[in-house]
N, C-alpha and C. Protein backbone atom coordinates (compact mmCIF):
# COMPACT_ATOMS: atom_id res chain seq x y z
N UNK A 1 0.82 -1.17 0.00
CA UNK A 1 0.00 0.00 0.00
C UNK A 1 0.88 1.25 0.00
N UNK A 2 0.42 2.54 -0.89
CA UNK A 2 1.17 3.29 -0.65
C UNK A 2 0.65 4.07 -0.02
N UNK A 3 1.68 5.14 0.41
CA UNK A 3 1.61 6.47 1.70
C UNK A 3 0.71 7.46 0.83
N UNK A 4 -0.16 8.09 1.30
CA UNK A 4 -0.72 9.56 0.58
C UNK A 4 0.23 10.45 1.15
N UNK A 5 -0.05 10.94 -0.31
CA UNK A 5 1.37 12.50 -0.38
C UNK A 5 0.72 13.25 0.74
N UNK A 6 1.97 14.18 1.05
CA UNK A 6 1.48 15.14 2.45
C UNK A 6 0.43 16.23 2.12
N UNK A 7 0.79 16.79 0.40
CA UNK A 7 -0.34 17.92 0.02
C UNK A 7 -1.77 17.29 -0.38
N UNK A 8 -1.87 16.07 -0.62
CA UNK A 8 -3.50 15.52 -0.40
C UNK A 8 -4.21 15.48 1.28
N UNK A 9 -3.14 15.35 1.61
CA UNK A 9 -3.69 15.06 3.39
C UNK A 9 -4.22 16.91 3.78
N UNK A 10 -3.09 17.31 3.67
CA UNK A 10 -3.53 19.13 3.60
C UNK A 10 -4.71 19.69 3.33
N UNK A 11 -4.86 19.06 1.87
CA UNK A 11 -6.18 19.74 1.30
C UNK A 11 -7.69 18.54 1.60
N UNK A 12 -7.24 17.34 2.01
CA UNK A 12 -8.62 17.00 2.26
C UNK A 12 -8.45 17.38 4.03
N UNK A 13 -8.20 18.01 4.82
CA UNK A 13 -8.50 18.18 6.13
C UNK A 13 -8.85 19.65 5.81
N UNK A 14 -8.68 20.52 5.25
CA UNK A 14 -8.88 22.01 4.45
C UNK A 14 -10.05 22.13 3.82
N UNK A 15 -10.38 21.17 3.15
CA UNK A 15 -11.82 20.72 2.66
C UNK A 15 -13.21 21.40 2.61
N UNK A 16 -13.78 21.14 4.24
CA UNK A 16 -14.63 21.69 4.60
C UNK A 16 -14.53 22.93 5.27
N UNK A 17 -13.22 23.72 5.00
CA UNK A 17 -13.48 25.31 5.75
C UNK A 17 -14.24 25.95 4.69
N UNK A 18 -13.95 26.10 4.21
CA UNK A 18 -14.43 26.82 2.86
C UNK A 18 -16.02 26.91 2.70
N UNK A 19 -17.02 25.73 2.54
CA UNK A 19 -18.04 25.33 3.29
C UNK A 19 -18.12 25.61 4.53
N UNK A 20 -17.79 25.71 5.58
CA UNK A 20 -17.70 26.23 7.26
C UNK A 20 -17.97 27.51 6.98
N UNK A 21 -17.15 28.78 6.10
CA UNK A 21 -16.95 29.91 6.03
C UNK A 21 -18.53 30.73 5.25
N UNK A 22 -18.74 29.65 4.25
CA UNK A 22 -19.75 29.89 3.43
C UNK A 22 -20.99 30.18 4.76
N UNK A 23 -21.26 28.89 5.82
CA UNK A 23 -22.28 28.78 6.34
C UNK A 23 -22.04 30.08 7.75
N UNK A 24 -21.31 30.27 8.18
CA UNK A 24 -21.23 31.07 8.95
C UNK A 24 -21.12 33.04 8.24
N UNK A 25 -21.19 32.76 6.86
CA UNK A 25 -21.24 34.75 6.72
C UNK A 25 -22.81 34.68 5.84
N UNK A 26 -23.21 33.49 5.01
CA UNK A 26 -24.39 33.47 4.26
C UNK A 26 -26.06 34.11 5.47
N UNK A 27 -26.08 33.84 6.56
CA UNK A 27 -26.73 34.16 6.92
C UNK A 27 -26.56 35.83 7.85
N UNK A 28 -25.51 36.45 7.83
CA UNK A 28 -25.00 37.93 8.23
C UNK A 28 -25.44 38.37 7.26
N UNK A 29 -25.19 38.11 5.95
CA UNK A 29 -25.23 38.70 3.95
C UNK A 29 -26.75 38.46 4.37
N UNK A 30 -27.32 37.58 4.81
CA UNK A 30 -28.97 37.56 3.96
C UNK A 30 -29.78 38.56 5.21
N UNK A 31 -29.19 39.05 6.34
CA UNK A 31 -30.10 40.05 7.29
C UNK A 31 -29.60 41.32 6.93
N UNK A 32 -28.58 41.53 5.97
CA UNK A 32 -27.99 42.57 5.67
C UNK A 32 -28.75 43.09 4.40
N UNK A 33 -29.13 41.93 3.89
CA UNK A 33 -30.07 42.60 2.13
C UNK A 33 -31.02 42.62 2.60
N UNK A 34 -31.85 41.62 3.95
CA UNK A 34 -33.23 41.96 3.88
C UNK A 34 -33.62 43.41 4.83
N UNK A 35 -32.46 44.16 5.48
CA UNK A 35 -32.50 45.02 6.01
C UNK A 35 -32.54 46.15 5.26
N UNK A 36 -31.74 46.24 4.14
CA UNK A 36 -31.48 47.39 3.22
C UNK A 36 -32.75 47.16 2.44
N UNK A 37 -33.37 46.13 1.96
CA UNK A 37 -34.17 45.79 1.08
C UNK A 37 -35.63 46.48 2.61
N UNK A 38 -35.63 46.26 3.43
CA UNK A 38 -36.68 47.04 4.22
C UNK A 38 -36.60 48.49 4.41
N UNK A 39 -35.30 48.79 4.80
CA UNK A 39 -34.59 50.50 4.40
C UNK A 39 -35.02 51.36 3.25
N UNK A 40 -34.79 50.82 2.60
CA UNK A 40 -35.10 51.26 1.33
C UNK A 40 -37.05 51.34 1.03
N UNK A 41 -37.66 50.64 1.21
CA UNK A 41 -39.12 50.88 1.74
C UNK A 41 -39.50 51.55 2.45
N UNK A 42 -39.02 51.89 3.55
CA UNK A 42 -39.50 52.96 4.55
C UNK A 42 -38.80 54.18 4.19
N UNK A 43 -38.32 54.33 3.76
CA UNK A 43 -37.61 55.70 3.24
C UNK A 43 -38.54 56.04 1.48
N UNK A 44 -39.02 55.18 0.80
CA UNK A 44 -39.74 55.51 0.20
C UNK A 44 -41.13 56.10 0.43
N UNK A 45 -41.57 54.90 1.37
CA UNK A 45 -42.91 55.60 1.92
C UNK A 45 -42.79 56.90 2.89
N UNK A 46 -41.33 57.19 3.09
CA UNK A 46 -41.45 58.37 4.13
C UNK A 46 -41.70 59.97 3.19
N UNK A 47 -41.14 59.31 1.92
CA UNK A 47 -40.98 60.39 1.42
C UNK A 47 -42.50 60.86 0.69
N UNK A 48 -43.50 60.14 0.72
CA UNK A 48 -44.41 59.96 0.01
C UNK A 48 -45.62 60.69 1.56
N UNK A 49 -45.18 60.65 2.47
CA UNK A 49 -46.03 61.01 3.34
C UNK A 49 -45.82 62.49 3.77
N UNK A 50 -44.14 62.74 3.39
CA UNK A 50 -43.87 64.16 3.58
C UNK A 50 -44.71 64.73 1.79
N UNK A 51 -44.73 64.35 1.27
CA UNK A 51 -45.26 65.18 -0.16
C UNK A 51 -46.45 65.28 0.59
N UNK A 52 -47.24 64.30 1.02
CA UNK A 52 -48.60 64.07 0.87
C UNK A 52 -49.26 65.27 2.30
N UNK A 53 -48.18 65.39 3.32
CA UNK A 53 -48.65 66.62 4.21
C UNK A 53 -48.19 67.45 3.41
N UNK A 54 -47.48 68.17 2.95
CA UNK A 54 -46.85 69.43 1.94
C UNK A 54 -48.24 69.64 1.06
N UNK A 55 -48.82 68.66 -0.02
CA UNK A 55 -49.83 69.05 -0.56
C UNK A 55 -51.06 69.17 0.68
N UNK A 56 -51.39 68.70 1.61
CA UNK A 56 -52.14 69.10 2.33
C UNK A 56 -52.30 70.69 2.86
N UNK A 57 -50.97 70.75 3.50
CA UNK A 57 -50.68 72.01 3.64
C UNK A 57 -50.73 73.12 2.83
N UNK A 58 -50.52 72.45 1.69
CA UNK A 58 -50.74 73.46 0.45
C UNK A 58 -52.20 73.76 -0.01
N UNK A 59 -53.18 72.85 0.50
CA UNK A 59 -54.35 73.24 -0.49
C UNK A 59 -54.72 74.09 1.32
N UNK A 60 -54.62 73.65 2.14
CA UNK A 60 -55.41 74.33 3.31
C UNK A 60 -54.68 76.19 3.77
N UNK A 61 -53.54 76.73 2.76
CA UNK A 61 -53.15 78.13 2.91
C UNK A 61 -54.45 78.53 1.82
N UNK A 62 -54.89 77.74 0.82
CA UNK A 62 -55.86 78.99 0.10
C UNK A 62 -56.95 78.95 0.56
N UNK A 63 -57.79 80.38 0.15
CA UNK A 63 -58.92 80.92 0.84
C UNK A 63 -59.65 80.08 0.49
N UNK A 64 -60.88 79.60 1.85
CA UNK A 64 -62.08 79.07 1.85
C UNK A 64 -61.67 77.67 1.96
N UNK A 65 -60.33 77.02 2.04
CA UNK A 65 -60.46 75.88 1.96
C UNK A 65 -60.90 75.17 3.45
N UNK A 66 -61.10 73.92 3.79
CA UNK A 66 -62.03 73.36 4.84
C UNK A 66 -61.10 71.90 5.65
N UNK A 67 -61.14 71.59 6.20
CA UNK A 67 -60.36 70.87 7.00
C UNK A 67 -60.89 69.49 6.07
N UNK A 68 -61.74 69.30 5.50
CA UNK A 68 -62.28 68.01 3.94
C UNK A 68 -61.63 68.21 3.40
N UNK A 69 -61.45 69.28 2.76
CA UNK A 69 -60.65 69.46 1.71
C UNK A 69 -59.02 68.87 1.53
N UNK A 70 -58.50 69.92 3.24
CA UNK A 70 -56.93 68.98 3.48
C UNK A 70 -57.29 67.50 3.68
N UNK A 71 -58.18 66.99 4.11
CA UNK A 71 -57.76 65.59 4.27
C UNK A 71 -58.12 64.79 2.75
N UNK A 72 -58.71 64.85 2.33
CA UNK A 72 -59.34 64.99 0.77
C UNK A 72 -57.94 64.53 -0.37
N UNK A 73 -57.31 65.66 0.05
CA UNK A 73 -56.36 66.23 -0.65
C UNK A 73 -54.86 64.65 -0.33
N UNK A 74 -54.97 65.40 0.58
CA UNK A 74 -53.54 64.05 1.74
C UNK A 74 -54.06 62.78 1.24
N UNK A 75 -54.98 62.28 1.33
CA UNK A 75 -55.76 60.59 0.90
C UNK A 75 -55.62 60.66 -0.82
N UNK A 76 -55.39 61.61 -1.77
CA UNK A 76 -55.32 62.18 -3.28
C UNK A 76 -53.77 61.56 -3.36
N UNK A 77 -53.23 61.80 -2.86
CA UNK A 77 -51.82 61.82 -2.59
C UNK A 77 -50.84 60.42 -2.28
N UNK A 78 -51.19 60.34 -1.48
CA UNK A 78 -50.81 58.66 -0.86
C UNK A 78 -51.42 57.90 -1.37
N UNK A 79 -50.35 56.51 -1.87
CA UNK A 79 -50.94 55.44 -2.69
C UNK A 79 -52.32 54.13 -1.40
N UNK A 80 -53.51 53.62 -2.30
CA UNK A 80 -53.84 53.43 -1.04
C UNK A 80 -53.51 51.85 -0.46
N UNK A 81 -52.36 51.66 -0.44
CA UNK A 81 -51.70 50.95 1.00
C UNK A 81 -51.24 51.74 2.25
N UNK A 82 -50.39 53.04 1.82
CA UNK A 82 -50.55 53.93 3.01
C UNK A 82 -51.89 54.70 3.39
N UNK A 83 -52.51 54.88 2.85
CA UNK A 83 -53.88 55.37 2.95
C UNK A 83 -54.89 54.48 4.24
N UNK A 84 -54.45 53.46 4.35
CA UNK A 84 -55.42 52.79 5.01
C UNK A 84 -55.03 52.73 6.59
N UNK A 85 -54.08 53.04 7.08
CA UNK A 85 -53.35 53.39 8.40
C UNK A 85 -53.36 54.55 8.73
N UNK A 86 -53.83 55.59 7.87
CA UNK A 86 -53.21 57.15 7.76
C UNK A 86 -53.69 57.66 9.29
N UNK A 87 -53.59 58.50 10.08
CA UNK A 87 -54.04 59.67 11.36
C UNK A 87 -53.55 60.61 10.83
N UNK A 88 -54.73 61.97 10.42
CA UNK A 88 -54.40 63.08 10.12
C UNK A 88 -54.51 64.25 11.30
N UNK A 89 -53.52 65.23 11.58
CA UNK A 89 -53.63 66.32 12.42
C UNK A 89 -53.50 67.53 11.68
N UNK A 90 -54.89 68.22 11.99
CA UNK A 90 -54.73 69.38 10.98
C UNK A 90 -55.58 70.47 12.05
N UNK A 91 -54.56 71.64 11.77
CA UNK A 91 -55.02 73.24 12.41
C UNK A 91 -55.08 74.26 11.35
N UNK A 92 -55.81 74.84 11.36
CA UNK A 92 -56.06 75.87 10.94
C UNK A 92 -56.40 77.00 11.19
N UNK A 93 -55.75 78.19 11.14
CA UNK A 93 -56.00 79.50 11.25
C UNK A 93 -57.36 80.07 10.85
N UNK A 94 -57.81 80.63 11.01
CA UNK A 94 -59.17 81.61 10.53
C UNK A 94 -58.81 82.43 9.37
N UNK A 95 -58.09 83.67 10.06
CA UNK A 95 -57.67 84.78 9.06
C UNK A 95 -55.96 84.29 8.23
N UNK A 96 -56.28 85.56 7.29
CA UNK A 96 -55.16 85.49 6.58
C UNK A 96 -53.53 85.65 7.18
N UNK A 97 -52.62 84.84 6.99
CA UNK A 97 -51.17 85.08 7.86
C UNK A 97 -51.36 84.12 8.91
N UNK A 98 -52.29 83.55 9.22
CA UNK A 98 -52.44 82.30 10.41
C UNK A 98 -51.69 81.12 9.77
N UNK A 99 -51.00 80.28 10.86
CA UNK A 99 -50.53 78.97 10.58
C UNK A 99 -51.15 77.87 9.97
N UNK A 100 -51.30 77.27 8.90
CA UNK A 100 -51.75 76.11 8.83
C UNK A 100 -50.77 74.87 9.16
N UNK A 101 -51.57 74.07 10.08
CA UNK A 101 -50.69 72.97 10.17
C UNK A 101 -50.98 71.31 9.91
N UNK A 102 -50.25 70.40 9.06
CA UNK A 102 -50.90 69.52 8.51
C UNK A 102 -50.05 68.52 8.70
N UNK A 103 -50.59 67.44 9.86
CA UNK A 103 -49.67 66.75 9.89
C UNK A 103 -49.95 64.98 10.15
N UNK A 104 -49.04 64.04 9.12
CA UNK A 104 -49.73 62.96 8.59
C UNK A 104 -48.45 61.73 9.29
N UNK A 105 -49.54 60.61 9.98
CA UNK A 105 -49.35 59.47 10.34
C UNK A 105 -49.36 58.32 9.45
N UNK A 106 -47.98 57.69 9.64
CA UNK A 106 -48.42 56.37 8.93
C UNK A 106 -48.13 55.30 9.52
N UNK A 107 -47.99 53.73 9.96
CA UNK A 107 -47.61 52.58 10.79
C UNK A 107 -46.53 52.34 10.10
N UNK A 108 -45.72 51.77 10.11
CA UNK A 108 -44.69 51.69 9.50
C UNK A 108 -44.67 50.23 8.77
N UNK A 109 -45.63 49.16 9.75
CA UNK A 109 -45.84 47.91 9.28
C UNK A 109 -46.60 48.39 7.89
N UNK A 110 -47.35 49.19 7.34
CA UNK A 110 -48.24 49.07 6.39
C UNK A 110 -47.19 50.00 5.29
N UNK A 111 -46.08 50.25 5.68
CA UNK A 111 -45.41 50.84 4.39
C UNK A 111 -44.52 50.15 4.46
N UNK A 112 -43.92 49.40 5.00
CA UNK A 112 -43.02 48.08 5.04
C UNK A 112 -43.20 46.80 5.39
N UNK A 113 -42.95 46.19 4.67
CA UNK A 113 -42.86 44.27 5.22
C UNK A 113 -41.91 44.10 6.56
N UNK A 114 -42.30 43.67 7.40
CA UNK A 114 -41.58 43.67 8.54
C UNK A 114 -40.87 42.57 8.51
N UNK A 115 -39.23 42.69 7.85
CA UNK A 115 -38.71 41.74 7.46
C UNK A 115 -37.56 41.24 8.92
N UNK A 116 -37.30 42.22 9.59
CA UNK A 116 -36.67 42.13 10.38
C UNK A 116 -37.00 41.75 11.93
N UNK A 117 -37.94 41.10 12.31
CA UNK A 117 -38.43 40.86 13.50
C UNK A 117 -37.66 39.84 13.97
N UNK A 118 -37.48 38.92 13.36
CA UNK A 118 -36.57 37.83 14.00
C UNK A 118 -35.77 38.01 14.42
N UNK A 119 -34.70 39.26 14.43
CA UNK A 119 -33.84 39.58 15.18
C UNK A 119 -33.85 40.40 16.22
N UNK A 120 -34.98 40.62 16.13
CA UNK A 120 -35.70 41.77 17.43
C UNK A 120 -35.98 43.24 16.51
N UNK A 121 -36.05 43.58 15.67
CA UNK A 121 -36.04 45.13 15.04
C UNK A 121 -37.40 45.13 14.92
N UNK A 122 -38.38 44.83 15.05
CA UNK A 122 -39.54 44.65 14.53
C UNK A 122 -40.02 46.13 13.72
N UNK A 123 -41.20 46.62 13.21
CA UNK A 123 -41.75 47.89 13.26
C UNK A 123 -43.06 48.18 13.95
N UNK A 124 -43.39 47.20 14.50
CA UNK A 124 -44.75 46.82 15.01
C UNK A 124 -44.58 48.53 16.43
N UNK A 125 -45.69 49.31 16.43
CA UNK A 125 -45.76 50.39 16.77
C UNK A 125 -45.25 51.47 16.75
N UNK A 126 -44.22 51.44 15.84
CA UNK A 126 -43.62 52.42 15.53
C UNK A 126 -44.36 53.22 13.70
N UNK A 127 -44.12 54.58 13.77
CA UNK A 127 -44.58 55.25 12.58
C UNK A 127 -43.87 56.23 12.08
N UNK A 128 -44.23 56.21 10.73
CA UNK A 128 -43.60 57.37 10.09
C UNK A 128 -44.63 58.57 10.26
N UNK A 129 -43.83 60.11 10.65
CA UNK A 129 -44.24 61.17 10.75
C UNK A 129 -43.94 62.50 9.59
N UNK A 130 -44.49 63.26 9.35
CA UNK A 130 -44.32 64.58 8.52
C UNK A 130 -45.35 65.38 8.72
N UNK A 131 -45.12 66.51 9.55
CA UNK A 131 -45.88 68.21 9.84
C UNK A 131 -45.00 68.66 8.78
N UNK A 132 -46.40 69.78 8.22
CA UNK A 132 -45.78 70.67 7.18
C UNK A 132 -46.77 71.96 7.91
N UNK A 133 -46.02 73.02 8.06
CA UNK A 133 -46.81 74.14 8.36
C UNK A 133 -46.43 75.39 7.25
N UNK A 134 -47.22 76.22 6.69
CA UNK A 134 -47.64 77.40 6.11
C UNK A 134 -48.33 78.12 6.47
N UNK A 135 -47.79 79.71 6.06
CA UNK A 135 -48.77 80.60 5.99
C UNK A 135 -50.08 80.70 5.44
N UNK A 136 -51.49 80.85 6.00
CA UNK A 136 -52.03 80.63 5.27
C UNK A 136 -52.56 81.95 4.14
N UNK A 137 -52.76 82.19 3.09
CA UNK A 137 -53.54 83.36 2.24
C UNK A 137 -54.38 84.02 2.52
């Protein structure tokens, strides 16, 4: 019988790191995309809730408009998956040069997949916020 060379013995005890290495970073890589891949969702819908108070705010500075109208307007705005969680806070001034203030709630579960709970991050009670205030006309 013959001896196995010393560089076969090397590489079959070497073997399975490589595999070892794979299984120990594949699951860091996959909470890392599904995190950015959730990031990236809530920062979309955030931005969609700040437009959506801005146009609120915007239709409630012109004359005669009605606290229907801003919310009217905000629900016009937002696609309706955020629409269906929404809490609107809205003030309004009387006269001309008064503050309008318009300001829109969203859950954060309903503008994102809550991909991250298993590690504890959940979004479960937490929300996205945007007040927009103007002068009103």
């Amino acid at each position: 019988m013959q001896a196995e060379p010393k560089h076969r013995r090397v590489r079959s005890r070497r073997r399975g790191i490589l595999s070892m290495e794979l299984v120990l970073t594949l699951p860091i890589l996959f909470v890392v995309l599904l995190g950015l891949f959730e990031l990236s969702w809530l920062f979309y819908a955030r931005s969609l809730v700040v437009e959506a108070s801005r146009a609120g705010a915007r239709r409630g500075t012109l004359a005669g408009a009605t606290v229907t109208e801003i919310e009217s307007e905000v629900l016009r705005v937002l696609p309706a998956r955020l629409s269906t969680g929404v809490q609107l806070r809205t003030e309004m001034g009387e006269h001309p040069g008064d503050l309008v203030l318009v300001g829109v709630e969203v859950p954060m579960t309903v503008a994102a997949p809550d991909l991250l709970w298993p590690i504890g991050m959940g979004l479960n009670g937490r929300n996205l916020y945007s007040e927009t205030r103007m002068v009103r006309e």
